[in-house]
C-alpha atoms as a PDB file:
ATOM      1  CA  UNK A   1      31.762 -11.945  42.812  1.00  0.00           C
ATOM      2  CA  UNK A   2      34.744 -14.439  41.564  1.00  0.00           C
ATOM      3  CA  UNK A   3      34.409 -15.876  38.331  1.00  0.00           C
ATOM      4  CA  UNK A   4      33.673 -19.686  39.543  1.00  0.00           C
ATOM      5  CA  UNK A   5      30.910 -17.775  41.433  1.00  0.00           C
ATOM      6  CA  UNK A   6      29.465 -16.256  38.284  1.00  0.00           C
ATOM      7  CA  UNK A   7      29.749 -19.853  36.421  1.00  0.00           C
ATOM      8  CA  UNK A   8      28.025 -21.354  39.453  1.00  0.00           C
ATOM      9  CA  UNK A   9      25.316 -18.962  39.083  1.00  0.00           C
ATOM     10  CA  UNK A  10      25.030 -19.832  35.019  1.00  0.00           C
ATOM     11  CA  UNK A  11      25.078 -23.723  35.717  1.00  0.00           C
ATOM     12  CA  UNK A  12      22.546 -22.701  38.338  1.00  0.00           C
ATOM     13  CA  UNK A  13      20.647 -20.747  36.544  1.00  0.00           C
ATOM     14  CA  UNK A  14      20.495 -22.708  33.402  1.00  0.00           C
ATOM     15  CA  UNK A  15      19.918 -25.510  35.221  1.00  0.00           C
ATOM     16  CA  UNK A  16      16.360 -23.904  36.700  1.00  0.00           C
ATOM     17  CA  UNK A  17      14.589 -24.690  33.262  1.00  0.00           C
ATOM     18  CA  UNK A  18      13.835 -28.598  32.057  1.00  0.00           C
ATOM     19  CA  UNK A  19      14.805 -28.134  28.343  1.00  0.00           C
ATOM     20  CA  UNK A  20      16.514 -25.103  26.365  1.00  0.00           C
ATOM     21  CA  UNK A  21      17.439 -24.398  22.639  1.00  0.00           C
ATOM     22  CA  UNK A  22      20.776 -21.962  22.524  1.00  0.00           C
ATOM     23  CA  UNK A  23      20.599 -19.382  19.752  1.00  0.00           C
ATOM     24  CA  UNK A  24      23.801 -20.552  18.016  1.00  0.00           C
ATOM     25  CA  UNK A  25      26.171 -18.831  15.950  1.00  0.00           C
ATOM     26  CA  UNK A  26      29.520 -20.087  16.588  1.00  0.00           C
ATOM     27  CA  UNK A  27      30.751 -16.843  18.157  1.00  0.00           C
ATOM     28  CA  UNK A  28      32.628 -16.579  21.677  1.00  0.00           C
ATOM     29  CA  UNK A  29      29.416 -15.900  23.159  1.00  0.00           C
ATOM     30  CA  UNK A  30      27.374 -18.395  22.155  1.00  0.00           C
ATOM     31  CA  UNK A  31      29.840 -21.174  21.708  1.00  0.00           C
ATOM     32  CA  UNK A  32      30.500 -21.314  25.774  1.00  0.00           C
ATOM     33  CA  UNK A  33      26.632 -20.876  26.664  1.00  0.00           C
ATOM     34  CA  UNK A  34      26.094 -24.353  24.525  1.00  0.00           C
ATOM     35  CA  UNK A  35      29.155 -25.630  26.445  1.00  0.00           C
ATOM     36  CA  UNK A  36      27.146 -24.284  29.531  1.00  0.00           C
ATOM     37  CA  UNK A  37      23.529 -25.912  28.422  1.00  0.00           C
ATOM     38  CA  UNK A  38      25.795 -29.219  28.102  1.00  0.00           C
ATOM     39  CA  UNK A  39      26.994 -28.941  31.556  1.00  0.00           C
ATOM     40  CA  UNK A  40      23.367 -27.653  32.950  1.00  0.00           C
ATOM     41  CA  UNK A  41      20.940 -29.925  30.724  1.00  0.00           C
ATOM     42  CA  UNK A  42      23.179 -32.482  29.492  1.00  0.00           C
ATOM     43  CA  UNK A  43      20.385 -33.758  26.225  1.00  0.00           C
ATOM     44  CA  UNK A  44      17.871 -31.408  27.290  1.00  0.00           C
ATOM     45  CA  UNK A  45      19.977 -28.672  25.596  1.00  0.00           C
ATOM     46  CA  UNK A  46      19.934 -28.451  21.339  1.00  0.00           C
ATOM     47  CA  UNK A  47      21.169 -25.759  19.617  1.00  0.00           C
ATOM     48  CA  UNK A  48      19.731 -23.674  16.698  1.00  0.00           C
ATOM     49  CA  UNK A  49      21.465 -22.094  13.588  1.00  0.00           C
ATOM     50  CA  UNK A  50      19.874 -19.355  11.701  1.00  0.00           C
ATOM     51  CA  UNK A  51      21.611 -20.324   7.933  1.00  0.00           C
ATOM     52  CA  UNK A  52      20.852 -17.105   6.265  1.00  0.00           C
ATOM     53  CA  UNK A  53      22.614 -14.336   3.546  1.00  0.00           C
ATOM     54  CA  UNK A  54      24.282 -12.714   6.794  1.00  0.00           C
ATOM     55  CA  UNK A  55      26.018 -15.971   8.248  1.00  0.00           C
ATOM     56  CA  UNK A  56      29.109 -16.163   6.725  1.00  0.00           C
ATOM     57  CA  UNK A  57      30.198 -19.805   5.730  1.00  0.00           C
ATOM     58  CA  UNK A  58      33.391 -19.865   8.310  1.00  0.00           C
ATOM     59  CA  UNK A  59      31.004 -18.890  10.934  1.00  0.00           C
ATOM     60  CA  UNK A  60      28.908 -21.948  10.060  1.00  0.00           C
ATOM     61  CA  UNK A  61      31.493 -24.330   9.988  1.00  0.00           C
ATOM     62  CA  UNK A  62      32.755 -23.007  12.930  1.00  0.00           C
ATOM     63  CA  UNK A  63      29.526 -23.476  14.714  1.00  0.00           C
ATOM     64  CA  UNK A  64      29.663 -27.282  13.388  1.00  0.00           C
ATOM     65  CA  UNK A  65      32.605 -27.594  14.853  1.00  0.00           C
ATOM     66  CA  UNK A  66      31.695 -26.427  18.373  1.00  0.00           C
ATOM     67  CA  UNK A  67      28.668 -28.560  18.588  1.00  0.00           C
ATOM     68  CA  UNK A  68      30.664 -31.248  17.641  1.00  0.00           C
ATOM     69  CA  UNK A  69      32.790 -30.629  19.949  1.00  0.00           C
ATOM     70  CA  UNK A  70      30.323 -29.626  23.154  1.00  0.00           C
ATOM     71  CA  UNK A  71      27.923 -32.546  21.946  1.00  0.00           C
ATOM     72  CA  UNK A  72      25.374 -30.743  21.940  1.00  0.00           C
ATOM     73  CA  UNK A  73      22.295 -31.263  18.970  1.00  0.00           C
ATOM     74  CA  UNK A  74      22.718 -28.887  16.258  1.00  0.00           C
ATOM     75  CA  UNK A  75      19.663 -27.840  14.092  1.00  0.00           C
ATOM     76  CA  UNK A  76      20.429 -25.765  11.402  1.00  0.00           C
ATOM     77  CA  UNK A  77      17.093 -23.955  10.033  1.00  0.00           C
ATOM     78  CA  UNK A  78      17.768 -22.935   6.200  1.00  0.00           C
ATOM     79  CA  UNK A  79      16.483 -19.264   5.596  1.00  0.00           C
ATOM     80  CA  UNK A  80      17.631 -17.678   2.203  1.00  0.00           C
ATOM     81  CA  UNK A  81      14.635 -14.574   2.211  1.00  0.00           C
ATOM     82  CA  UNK A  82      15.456 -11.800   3.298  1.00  0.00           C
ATOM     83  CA  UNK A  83      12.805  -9.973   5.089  1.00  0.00           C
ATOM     84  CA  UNK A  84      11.922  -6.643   3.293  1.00  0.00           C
ATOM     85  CA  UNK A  85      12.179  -4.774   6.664  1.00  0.00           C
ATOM     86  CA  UNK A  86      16.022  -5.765   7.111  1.00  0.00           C
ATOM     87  CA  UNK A  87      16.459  -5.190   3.288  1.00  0.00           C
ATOM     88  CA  UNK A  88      15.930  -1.897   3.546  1.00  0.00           C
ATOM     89  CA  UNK A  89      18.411  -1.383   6.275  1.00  0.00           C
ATOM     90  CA  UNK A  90      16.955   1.100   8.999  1.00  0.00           C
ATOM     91  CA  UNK A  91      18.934   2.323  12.216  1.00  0.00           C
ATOM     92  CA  UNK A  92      16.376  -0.157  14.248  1.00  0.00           C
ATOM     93  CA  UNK A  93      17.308  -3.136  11.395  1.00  0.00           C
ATOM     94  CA  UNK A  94      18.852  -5.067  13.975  1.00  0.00           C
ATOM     95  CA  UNK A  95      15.753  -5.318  16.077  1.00  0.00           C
ATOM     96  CA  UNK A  96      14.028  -6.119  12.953  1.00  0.00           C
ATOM     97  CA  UNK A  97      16.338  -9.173  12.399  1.00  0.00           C
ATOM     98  CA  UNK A  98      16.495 -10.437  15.385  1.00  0.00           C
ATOM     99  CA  UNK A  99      12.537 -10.046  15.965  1.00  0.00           C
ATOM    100  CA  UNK A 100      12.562 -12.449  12.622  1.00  0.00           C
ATOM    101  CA  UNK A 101      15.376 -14.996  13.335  1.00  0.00           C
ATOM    102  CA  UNK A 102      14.403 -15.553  17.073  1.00  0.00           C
ATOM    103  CA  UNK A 103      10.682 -15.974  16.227  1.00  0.00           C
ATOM    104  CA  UNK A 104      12.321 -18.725  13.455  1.00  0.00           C
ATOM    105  CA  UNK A 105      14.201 -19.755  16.485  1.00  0.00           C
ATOM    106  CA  UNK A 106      11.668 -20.099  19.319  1.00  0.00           C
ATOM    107  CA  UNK A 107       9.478 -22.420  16.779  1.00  0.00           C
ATOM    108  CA  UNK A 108      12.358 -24.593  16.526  1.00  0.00           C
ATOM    109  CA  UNK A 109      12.783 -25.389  19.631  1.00  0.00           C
ATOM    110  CA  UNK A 110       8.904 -25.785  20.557  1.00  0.00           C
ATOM    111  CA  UNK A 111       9.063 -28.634  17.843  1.00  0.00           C
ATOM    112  CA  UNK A 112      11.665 -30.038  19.350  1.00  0.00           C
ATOM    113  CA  UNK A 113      10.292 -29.742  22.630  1.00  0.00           C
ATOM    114  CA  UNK A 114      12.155 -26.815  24.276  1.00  0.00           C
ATOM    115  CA  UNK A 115       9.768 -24.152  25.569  1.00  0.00           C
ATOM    116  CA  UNK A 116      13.330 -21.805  26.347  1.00  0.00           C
ATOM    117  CA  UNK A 117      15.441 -19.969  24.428  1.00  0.00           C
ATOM    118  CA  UNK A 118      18.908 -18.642  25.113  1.00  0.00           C
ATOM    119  CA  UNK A 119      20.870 -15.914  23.986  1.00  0.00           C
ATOM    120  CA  UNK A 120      24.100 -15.432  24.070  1.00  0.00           C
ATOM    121  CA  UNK A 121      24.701 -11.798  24.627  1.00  0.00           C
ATOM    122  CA  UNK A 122      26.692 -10.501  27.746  1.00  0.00           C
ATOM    123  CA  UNK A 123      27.154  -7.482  30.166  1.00  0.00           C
ATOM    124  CA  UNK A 124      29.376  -5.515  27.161  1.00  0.00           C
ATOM    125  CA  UNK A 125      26.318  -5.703  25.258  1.00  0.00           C
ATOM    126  CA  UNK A 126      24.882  -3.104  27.373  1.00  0.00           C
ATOM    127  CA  UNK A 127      27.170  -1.078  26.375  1.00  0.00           C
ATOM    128  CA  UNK A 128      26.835  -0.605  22.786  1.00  0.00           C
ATOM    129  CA  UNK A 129      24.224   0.183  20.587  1.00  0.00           C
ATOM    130  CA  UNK A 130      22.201  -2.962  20.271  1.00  0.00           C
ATOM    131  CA  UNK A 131      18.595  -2.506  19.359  1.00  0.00           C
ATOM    132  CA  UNK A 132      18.142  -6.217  18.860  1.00  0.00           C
ATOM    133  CA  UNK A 133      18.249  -6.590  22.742  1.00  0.00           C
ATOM    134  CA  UNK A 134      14.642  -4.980  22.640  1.00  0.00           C
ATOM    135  CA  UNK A 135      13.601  -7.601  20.191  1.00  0.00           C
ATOM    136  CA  UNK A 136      14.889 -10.666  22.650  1.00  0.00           C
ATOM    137  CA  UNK A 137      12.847  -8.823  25.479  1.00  0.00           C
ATOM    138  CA  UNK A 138       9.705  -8.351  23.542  1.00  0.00           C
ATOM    139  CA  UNK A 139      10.022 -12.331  22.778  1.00  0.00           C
ATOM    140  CA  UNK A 140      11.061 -13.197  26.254  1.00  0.00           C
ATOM    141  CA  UNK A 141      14.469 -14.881  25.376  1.00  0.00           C
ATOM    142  CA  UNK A 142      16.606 -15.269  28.312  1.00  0.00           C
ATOM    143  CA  UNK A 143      20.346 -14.451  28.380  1.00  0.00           C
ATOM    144  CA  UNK A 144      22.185 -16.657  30.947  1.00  0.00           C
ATOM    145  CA  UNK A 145      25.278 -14.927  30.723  1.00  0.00           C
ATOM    146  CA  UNK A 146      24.147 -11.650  31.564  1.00  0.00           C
ATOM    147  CA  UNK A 147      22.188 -13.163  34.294  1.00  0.00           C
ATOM    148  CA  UNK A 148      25.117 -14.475  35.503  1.00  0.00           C
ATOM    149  CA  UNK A 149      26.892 -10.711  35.060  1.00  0.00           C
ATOM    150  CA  UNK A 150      29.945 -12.054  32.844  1.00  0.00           C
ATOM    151  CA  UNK A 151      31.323 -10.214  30.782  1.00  0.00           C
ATOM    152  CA  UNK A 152      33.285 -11.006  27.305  1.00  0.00           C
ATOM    153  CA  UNK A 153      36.745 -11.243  29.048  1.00  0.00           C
ATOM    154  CA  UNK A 154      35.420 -13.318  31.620  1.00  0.00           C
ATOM    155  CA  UNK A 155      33.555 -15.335  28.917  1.00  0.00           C
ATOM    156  CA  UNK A 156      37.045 -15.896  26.587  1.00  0.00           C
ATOM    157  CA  UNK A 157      38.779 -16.898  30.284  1.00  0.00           C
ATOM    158  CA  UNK A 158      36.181 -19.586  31.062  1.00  0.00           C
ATOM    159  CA  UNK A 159      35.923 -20.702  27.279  1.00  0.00           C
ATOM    160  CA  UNK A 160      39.862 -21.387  27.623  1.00  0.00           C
ATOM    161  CA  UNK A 161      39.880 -23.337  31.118  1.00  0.00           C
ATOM    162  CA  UNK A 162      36.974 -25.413  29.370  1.00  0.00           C
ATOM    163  CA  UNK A 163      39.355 -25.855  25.681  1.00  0.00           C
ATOM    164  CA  UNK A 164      36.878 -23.978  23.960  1.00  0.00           C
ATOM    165  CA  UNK A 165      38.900 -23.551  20.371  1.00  0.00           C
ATOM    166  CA  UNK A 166      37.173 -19.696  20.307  1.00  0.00           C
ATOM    167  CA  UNK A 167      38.421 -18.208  23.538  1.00  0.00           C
ATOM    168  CA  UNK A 168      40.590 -16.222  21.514  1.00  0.00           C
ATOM    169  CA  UNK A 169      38.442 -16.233  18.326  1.00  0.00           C
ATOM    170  CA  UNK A 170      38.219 -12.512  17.207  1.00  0.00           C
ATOM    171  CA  UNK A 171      34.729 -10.715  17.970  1.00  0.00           C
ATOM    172  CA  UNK A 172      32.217 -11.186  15.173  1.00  0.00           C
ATOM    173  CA  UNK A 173      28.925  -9.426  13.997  1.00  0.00           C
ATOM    174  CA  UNK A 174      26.464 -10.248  11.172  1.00  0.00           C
ATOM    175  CA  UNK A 175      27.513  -9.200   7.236  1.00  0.00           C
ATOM    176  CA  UNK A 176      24.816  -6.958   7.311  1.00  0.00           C
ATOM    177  CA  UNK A 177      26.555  -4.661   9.804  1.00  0.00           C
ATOM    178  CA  UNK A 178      29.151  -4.161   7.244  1.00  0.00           C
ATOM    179  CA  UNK A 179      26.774  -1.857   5.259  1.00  0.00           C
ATOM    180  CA  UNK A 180      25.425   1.749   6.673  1.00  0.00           C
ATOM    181  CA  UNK A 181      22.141   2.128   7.443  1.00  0.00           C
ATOM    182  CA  UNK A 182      19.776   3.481   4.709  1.00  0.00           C
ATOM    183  CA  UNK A 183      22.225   1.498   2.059  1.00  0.00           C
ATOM    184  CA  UNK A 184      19.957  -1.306   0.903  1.00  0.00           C
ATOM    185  CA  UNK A 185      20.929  -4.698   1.719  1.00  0.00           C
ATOM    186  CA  UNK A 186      20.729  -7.809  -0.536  1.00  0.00           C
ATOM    187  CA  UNK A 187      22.791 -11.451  -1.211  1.00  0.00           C
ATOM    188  CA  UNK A 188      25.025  -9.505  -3.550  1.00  0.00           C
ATOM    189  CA  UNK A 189      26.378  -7.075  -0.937  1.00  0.00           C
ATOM    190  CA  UNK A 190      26.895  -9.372   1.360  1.00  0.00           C
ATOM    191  CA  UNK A 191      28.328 -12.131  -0.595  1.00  0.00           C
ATOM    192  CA  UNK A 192      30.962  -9.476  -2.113  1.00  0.00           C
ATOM    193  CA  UNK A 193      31.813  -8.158   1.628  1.00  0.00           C
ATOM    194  CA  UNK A 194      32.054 -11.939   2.936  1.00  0.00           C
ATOM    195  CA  UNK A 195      34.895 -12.982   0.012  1.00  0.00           C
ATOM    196  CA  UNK A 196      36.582  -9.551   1.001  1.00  0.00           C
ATOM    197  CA  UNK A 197      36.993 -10.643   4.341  1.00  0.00           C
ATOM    198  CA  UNK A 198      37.516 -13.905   3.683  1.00  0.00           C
ATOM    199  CA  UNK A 199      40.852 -12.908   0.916  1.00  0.00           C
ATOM    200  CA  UNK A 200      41.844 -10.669   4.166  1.00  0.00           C
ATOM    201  CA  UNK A 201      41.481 -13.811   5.972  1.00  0.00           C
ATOM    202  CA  UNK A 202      44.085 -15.905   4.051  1.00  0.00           C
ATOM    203  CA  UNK A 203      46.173 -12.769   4.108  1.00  0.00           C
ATOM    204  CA  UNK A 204      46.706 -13.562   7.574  1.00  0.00           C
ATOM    205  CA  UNK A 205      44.819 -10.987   9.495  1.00  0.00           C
ATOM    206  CA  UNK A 206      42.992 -11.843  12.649  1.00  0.00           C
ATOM    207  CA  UNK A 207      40.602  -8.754  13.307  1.00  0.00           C
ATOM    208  CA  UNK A 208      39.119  -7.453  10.697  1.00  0.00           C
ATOM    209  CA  UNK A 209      36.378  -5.943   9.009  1.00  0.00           C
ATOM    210  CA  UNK A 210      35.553  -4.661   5.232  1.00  0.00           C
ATOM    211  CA  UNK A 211      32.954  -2.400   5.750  1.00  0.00           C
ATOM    212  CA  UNK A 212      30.514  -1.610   2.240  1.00  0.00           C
ATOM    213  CA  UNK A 213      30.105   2.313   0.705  1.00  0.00           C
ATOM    214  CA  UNK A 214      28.579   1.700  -2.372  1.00  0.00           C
ATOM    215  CA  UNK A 215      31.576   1.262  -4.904  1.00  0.00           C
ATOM    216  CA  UNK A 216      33.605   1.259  -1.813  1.00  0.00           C
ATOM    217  CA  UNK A 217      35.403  -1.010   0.495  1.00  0.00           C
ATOM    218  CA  UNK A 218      36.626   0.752   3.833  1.00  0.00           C
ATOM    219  CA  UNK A 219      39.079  -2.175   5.521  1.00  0.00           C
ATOM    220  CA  UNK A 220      39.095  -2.204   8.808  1.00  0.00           C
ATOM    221  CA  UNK A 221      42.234  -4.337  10.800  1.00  0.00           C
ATOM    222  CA  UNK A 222      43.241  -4.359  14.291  1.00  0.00           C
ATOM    223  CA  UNK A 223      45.517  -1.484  15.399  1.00  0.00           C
ATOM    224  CA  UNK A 224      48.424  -3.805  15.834  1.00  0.00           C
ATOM    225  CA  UNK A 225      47.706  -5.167  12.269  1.00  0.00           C
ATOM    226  CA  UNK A 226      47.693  -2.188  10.269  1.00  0.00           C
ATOM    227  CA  UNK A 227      51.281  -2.249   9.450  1.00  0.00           C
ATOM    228  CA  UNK A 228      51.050  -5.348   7.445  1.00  0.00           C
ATOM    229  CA  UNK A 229      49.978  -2.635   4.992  1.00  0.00           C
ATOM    230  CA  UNK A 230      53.335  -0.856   4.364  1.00  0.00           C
ATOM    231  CA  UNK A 231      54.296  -3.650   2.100  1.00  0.00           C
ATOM    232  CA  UNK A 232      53.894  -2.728  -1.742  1.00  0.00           C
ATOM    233  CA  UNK A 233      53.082  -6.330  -2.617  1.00  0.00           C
ATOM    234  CA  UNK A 234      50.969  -7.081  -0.281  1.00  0.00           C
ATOM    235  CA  UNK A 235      48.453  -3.886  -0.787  1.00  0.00           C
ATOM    236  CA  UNK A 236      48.429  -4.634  -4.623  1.00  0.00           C
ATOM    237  CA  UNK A 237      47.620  -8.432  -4.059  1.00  0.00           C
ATOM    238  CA  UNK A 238      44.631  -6.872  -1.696  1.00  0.00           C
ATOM    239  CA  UNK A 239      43.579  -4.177  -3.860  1.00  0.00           C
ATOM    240  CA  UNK A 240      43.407  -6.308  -6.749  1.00  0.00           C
ATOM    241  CA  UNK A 241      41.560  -8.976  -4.758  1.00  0.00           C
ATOM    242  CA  UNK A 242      38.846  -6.914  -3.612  1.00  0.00           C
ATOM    243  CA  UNK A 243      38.218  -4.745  -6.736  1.00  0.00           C
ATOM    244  CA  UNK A 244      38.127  -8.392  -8.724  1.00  0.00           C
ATOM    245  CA  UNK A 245      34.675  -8.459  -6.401  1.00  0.00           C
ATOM    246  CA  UNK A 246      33.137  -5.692  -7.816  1.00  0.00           C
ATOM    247  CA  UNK A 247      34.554  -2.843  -5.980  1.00  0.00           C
ATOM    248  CA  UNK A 248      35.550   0.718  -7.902  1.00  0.00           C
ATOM    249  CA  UNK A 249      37.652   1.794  -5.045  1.00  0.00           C
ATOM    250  CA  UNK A 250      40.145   0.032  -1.718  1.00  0.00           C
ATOM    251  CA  UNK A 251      40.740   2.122   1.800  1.00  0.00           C
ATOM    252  CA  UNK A 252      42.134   1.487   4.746  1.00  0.00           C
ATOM    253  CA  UNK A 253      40.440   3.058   7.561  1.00  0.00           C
ATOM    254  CA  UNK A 254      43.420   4.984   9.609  1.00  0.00           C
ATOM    255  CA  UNK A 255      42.850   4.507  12.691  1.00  0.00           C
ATOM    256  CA  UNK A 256      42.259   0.558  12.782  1.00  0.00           C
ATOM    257  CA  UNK A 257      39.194  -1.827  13.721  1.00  0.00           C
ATOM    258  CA  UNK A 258      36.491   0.010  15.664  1.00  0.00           C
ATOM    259  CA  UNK A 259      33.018  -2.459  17.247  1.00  0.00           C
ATOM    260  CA  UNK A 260      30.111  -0.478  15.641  1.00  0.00           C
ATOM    261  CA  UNK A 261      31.659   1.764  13.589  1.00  0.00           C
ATOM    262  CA  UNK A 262      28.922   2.134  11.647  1.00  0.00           C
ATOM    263  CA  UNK A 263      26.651   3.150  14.550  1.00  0.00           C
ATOM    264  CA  UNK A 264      28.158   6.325  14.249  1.00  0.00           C
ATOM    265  CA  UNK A 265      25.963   7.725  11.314  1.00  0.00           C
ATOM    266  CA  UNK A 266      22.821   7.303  13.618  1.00  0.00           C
ATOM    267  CA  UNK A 267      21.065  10.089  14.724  1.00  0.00           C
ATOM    268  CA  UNK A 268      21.411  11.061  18.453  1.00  0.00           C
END
């Protein structure tokens, strides 16, 4: 199937249902499926924003921007608790999370008249470990773009042909996927990891990740990026930066930026 098939199937199949909220984050994903629910619903489409500990504020203002920018209606639901079942950070925490923020999420968009709710996850997903799809199927969300069987490059090629500012916008998870499972999560943590990334940020890196080991901050960067780091000044202007947070100890994880690295302590 070509890829204008595959977007005529999403318009198509987005288009089946009278009203639909998008599950919003301002990631690659998510960004095109509002441009999508535009396209499909024109004002029968709103998005929703979970603003919670684990959104990061650049993710938020991104996701301002793109509903600015799609005109679609952007809720924002405030949600500062975090629930004692994600605190505690389990291997199925994700499913936890998501059971949470899309039940937040589907009574959103009942009050504002939506009785559907998108997701933006995609045929990669499927691919990883992602025990928050499980929660989405439980609550019967409905995930156009896997429906439609595009994947992320496809979704970054149609996000460009539609000037979609994130088509090239590096791939993005949650804070709390910074921290191993069993290490217990709370605003601290994640605050700390977010102004890590963020000094990495202004450093100039594009992929990156600092992932949270107690005292501990692995750093994660693309594979292209990581020799930015044989420069003497710029390793003590990051290691001082990130211990200033909090942090006893600075590494660089050898062998680069890895999706789910952390998924490797599960059990099998």
């Amino acid at each position: 199937m070509s890829l204008d098939e595959k977007y005529d199937r999403l318009i198509k199949f987005i288009g089946g249902v009278n009203s639909a909220a998008v599950a919003f984050s301002g990631g690659v994903d998510s960004s095109f499926l509002c441009h999508a629910a535009v396209s499909a619903l024109g004002g029968g489409a709103i998005a929703v924003t979970i603003v919670s500990p684990m959104l990061p504020q650049s993710e938020l203002d991104c996701a301002k921007q793109i509903a600015a920018l799609t005109g679609i209606k952007h809720i924002l639901v405030n949600e500062d608790h975090i629930d004692e079942e994600v605190a505690a950070n389990p291997r199925e925490r994700c499913y936890h999370c998501k059971k949470k923020e899309f039940g937040k999420i589907i009574e959103t968009a009942l009050e504002y008249g939506a009785k559907t709710v998108f997701d933006g996850s995609n045929m990669d997903d499927l691919n990883d470990y992602r025990p928050g799809l499980r929660a989405l199927a439980e609550l019967r969300v409905c995930s156009p773009l896997r429906e439609a069987g595009l994947n992320k490059a496809e979704i970054r090629e149609l996000s460009k042909r539609f000037a979609l500012p994130t088509w090239n916008k590096p791939a993005f998870a949650c804070l709390a996927s910074r921290i191993p499972y069993g290490e217990r999560i709370d605003r601290q943590k994640l605050s700390r990891v977010e102004k890590a990334e963020d000094l990495l940020r202004a450093e100039g890196f594009v992929q990156f990740r600092v992932r949270s080991h107690g005292d501990i901050a692995r750093i994660e960067v693309a594979r292209e990026e990581r020799g930015r780091f044989f420069d003497g000044e710029a390793l003590d202007r990051i290691s001082a930066g990130i211990k200033g947070l909090g942090f006893l100890y600075a590494a660089l994880e050898l062998e680069g930026y890895a999706m789910g690295s952390l998924n490797r302590t599960r059990e099998t």
